[in-house]
C-alpha atoms as a PDB file:
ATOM      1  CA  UNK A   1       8.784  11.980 -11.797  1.00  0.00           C
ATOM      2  CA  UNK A   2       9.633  11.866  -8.414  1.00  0.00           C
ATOM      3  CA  UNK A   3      11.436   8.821  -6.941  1.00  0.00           C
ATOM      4  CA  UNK A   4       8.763   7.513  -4.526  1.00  0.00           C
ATOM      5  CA  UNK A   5       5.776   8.280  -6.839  1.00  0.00           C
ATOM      6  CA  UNK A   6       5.773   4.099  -7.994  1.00  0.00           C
ATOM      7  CA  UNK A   7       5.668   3.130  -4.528  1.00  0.00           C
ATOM      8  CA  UNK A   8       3.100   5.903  -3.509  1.00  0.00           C
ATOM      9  CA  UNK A   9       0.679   4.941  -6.143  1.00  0.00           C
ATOM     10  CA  UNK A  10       1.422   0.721  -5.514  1.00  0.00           C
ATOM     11  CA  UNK A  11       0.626   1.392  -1.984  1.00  0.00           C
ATOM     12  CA  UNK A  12      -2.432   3.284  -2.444  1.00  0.00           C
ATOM     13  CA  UNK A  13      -3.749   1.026  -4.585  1.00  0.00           C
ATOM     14  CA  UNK A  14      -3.213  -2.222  -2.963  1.00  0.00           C
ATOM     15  CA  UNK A  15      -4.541  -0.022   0.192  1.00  0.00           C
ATOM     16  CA  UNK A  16      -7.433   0.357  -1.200  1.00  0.00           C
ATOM     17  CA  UNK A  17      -8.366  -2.671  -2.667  1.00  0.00           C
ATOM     18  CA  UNK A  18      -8.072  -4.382   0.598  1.00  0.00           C
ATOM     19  CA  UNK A  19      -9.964  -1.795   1.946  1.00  0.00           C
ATOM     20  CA  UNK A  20     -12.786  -2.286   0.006  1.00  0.00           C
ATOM     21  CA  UNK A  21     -12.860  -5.904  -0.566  1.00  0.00           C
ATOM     22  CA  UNK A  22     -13.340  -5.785   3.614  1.00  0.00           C
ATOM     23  CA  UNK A  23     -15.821  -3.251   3.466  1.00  0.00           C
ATOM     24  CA  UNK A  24     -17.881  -5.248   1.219  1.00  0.00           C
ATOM     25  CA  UNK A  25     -17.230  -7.997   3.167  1.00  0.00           C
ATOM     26  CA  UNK A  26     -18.152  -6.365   6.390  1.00  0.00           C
ATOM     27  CA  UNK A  27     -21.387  -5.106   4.769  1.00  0.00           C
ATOM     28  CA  UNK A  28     -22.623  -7.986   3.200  1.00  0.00           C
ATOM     29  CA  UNK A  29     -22.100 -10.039   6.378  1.00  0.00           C
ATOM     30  CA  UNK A  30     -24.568  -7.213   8.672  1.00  0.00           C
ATOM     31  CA  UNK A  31     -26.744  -7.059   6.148  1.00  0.00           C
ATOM     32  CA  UNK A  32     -27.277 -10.394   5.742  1.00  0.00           C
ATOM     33  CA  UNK A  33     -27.283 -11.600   9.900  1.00  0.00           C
ATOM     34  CA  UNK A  34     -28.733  -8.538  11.141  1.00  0.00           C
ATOM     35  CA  UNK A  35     -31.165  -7.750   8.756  1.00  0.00           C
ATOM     36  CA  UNK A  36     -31.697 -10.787   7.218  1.00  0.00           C
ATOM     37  CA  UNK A  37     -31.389  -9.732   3.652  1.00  0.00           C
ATOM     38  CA  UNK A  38     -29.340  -9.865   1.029  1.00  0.00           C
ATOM     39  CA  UNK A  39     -27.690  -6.074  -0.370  1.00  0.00           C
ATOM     40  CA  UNK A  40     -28.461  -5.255  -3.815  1.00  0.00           C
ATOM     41  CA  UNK A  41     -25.728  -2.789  -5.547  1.00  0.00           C
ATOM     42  CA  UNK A  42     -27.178   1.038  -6.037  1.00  0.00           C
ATOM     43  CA  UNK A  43     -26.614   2.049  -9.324  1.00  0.00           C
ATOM     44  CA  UNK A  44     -22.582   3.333 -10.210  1.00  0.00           C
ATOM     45  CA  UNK A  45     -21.560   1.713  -6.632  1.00  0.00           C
ATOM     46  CA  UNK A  46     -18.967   0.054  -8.868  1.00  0.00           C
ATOM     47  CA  UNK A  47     -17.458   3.655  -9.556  1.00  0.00           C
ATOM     48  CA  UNK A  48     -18.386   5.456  -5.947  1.00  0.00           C
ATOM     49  CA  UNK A  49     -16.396   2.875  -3.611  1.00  0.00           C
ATOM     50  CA  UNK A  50     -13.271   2.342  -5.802  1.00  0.00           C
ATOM     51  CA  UNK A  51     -12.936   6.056  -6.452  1.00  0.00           C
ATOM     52  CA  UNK A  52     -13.837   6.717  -2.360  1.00  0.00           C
ATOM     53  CA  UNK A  53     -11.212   4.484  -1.469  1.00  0.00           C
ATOM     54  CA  UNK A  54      -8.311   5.456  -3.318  1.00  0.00           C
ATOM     55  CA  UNK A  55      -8.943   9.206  -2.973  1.00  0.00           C
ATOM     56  CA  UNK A  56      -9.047   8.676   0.774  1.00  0.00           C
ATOM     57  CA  UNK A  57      -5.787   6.691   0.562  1.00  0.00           C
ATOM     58  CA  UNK A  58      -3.969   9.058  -1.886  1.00  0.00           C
ATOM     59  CA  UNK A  59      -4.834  11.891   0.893  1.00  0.00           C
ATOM     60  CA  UNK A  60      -3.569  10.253   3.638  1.00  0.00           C
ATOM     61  CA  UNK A  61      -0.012   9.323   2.295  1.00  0.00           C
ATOM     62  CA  UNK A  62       0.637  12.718   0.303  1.00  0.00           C
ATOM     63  CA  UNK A  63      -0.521  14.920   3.549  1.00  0.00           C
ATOM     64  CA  UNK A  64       2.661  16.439   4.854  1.00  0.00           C
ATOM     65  CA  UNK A  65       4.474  14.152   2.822  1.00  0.00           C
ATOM     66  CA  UNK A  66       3.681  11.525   4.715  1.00  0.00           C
ATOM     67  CA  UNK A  67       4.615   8.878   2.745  1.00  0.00           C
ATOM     68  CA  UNK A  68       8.533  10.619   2.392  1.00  0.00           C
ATOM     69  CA  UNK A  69       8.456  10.220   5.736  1.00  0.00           C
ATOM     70  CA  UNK A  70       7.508   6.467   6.055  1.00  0.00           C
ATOM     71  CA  UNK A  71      10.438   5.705   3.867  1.00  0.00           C
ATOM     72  CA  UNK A  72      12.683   7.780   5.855  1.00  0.00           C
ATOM     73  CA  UNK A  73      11.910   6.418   8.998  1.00  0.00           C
ATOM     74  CA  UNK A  74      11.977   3.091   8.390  1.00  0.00           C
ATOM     75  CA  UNK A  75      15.166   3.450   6.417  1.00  0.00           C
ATOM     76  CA  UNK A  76      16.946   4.416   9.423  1.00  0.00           C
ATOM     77  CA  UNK A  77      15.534   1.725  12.023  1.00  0.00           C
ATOM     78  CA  UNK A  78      17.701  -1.205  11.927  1.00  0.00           C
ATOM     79  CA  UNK A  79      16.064  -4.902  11.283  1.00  0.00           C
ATOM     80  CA  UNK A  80      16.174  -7.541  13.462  1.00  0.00           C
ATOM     81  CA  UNK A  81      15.311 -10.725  12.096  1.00  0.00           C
ATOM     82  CA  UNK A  82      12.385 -11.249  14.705  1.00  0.00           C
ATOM     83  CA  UNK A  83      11.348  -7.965  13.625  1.00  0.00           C
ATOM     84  CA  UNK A  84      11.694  -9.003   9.697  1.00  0.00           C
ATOM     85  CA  UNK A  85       9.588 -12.067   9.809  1.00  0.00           C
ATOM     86  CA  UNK A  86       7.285 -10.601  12.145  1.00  0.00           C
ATOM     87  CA  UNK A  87       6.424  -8.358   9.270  1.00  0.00           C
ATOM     88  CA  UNK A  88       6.604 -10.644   6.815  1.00  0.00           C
ATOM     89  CA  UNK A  89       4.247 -12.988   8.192  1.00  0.00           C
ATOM     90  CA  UNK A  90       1.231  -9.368   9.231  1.00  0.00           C
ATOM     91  CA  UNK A  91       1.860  -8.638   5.491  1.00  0.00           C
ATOM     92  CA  UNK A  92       1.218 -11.638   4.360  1.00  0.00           C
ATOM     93  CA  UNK A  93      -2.150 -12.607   6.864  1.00  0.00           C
ATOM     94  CA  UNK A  94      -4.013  -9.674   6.473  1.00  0.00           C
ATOM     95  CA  UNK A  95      -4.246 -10.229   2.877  1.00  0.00           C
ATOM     96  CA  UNK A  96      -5.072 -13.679   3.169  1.00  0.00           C
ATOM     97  CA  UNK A  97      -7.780 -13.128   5.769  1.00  0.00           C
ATOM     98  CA  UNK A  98      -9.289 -10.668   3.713  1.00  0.00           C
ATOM     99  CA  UNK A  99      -9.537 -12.965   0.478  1.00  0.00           C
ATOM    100  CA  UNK A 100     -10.501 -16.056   2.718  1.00  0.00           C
ATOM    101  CA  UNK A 101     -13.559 -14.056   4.274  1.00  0.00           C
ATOM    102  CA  UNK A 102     -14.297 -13.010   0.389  1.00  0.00           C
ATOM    103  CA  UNK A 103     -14.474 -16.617  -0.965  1.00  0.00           C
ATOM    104  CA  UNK A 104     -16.657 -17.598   2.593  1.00  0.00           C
ATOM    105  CA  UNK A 105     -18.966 -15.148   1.653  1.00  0.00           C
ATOM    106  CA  UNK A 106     -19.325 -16.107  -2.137  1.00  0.00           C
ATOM    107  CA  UNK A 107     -19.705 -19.694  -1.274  1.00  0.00           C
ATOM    108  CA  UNK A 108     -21.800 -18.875   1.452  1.00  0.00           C
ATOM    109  CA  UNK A 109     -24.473 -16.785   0.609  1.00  0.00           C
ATOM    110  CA  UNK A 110     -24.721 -16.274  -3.443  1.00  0.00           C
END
């Protein structure tokens, strides 16, 4: 196996789940203020968007390697520690936006 396959596969998955838990997000908040109703799930959406998302993902890191050459370039760059916890704290607020909008729109509208 080779020895960035883990972190190729952890990446596209957590990719994607974000990914889709905003599009839902994003599409349950136009329907609902713009058109004033409430979406109803099409029959094997719960296949179709997972599936969409992570094949899109997987493409776009194994294209040219891509994701060989992520690890190489940031192996190289040094870290500052302004850099570092600049980092840290993106990584950590997208993720938590993402969720926060999720439990505003369960409590919200359902």
């Amino acid at each position: 196996m080779d020895e960035v396959a883990p972190p190729l596969y952890a990446t596209v998955i957590y990719l994607a789940a974000l990914q889709m838990l905003n599009f839902i997000v994003i599409r349950e908040f136009i329907t609902y203020y713009l058109f004033g109703f409430k979406y109803s799930f099409a029959d094997y959406e719960g296949v179709i968007l997972p599936t969409f998302f992570l094949m899109v993902n997987y493409f776009y890191f194994t294209y040219d390697q891509r994701h060989k050459k992520i690890i190489e370039r940031y192996k190289k760059e040094p870290v500052t520690d302004k850099h570092k916890i600049y980092n840290i704290i993106l990584s950590w607020v997208y993720p938590i936006v993402s969720f926060a909008l999720l439990f505003y729109l369960i409590f919200y509208f359902w």
